[in-house]
C-alpha atoms as a PDB file:
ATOM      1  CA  UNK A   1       0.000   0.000   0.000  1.00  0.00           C
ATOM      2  CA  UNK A   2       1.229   3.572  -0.738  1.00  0.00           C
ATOM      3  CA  UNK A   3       1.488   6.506   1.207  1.00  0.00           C
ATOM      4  CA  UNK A   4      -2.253   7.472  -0.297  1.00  0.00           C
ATOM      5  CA  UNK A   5      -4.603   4.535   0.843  1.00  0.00           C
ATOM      6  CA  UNK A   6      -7.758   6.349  -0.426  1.00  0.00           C
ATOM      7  CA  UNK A   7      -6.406   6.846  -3.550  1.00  0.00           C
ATOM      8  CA  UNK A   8      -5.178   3.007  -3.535  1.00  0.00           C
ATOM      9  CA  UNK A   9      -9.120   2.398  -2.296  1.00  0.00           C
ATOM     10  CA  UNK A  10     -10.057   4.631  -5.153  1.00  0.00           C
ATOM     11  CA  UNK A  11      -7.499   2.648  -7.966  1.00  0.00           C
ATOM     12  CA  UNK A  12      -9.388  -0.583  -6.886  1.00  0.00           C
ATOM     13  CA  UNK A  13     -13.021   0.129  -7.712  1.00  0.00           C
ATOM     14  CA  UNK A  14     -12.260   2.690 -10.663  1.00  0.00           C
ATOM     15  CA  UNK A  15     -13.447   0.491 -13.233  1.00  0.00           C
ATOM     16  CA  UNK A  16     -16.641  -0.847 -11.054  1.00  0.00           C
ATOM     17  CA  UNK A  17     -17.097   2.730 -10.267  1.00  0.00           C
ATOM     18  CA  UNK A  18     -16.537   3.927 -13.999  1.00  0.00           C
ATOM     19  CA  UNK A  19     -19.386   1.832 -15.166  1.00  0.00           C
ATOM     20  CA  UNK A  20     -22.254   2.273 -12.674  1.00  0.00           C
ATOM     21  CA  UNK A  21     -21.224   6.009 -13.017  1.00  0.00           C
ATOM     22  CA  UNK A  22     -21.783   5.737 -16.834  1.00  0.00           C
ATOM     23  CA  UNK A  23     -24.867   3.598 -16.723  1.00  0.00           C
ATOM     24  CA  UNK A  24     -26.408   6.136 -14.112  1.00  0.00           C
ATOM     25  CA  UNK A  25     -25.459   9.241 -16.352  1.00  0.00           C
ATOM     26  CA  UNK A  26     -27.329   7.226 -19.394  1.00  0.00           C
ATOM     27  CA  UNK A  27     -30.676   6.423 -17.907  1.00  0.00           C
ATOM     28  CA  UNK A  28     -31.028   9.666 -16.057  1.00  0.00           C
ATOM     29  CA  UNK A  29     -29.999  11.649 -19.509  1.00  0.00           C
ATOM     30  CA  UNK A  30     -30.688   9.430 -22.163  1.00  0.00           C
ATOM     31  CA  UNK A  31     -33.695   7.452 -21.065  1.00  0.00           C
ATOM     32  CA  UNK A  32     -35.443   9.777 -18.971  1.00  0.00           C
ATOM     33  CA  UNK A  33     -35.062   7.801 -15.311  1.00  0.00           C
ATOM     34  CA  UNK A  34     -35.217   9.884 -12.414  1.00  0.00           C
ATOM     35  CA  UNK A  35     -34.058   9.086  -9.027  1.00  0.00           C
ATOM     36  CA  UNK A  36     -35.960  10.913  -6.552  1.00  0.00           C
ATOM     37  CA  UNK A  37     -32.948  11.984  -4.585  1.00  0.00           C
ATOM     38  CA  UNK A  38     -30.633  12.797  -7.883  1.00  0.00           C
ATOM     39  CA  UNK A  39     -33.052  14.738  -9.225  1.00  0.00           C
ATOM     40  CA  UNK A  40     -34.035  16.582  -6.092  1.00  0.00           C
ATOM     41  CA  UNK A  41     -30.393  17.397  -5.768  1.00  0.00           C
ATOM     42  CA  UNK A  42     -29.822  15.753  -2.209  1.00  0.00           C
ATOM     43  CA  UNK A  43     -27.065  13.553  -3.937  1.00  0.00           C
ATOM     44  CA  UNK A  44     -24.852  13.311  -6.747  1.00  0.00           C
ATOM     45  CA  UNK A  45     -23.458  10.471  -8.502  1.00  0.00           C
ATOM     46  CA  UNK A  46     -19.654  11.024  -7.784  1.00  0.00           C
ATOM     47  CA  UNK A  47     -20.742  11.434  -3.802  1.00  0.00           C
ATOM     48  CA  UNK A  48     -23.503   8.187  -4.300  1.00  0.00           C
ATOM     49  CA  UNK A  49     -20.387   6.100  -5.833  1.00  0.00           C
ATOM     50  CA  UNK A  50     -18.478   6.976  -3.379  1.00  0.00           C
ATOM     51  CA  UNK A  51     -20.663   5.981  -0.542  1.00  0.00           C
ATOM     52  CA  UNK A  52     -20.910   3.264  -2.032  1.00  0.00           C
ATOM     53  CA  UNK A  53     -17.749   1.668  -2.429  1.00  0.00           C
ATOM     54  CA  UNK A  54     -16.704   2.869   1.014  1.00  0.00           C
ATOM     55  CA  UNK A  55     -14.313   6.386  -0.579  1.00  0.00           C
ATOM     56  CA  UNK A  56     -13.708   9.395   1.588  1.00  0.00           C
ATOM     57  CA  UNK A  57     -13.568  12.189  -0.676  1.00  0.00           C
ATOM     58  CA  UNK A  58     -12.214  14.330   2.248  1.00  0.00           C
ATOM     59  CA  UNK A  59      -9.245  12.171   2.729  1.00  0.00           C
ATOM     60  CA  UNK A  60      -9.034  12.159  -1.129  1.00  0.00           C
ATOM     61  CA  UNK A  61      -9.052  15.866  -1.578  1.00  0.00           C
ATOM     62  CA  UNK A  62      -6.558  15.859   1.694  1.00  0.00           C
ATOM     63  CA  UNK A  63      -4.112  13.229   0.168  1.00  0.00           C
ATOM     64  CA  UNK A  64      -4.408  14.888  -3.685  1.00  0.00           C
ATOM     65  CA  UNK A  65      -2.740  18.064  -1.206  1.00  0.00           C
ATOM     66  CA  UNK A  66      -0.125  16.141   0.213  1.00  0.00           C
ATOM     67  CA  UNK A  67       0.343  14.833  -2.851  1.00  0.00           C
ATOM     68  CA  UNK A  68       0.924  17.899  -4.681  1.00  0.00           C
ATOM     69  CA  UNK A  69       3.031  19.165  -1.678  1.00  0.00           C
ATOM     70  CA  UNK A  70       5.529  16.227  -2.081  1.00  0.00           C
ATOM     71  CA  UNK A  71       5.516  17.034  -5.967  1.00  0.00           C
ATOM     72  CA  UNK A  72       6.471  20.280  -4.805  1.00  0.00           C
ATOM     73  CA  UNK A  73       9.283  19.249  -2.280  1.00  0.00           C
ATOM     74  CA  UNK A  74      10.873  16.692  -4.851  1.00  0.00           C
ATOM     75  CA  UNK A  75      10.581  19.428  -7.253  1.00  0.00           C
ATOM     76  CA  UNK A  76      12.514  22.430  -4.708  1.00  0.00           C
ATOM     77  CA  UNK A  77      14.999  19.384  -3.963  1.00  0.00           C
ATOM     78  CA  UNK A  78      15.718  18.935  -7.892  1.00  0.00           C
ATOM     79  CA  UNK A  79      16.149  22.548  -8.233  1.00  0.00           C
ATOM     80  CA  UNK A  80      18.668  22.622  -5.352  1.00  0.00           C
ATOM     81  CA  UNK A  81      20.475  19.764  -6.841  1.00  0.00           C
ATOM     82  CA  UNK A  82      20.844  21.297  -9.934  1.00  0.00           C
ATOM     83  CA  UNK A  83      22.065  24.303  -8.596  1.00  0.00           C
ATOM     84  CA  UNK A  84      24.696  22.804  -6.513  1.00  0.00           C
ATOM     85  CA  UNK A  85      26.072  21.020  -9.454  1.00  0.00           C
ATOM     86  CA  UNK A  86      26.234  24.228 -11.803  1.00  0.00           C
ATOM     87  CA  UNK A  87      28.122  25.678  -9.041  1.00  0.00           C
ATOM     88  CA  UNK A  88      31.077  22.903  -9.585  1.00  0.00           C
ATOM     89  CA  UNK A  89      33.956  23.457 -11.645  1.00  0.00           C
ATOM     90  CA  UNK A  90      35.726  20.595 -13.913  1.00  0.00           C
ATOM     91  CA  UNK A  91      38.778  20.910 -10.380  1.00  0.00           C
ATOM     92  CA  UNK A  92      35.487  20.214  -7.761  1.00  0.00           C
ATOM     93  CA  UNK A  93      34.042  16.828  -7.530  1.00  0.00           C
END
C-alpha cells in the first residue's frame, strides 16, 4: 500500500465505479429515469459512488494536497540539486 490509501481504495473500484457512473449518467440523460434523490439534488453520482464503495472524498481531496506538496518538495529538492552542481567546476568533484 502507498502513502495514499484512499487513492489506492479509489485505484481498486475505478473500473466498477466507472461503469455504474456511466450507466447512471445514461438512464437519467438518455432514457429519462429519475431518481428521486438525484433529481431533487440531495445527492450526486460522484458522492452516491463513493458511498458506495466505502471512498472518503475528504481524505481524497486531503491526500491529492499532500500529494501535490511532495511534488512540490521533490521538485525544490531537484532545483537545489541542480544548482549545486552548476556551481562545480571541472577541479570540484
Amino acid at each position: 500500500m502507498s502513502q495514499y490509501p484512499e487513492h489506492d481504495k479509489l485505484q481498486t473500484v475505478k473500473e466498477d465505479s466507472s461503469t455504474i457512473g456511466e450507466f447512471l449518467d445514461w438512464a437519467c440523460d438518455v432514457k429519462g429515469v429519475r431518481l428521486s434523490t438525484l433529481a431533487q439534488g440531495a445527492l450526486n453520482i460522484e458522492k452516491l459512488l463513493a458511498e458506495y464503495f466505502e471512498i472518503d472524498l475528504d481524505r481524497i481531496d486531503a491526500e491529492k494536497e499532500q500529494m501535490f506538496q511532495d511534488l512540490r518538495t521533490a521538485n525544490e529538492q531537484a532545483r537545489a540539486g541542480v544548482v549545486e552542481s552548476r556551481g562545480r567546476t571541472a577541479d570540484t568533484p
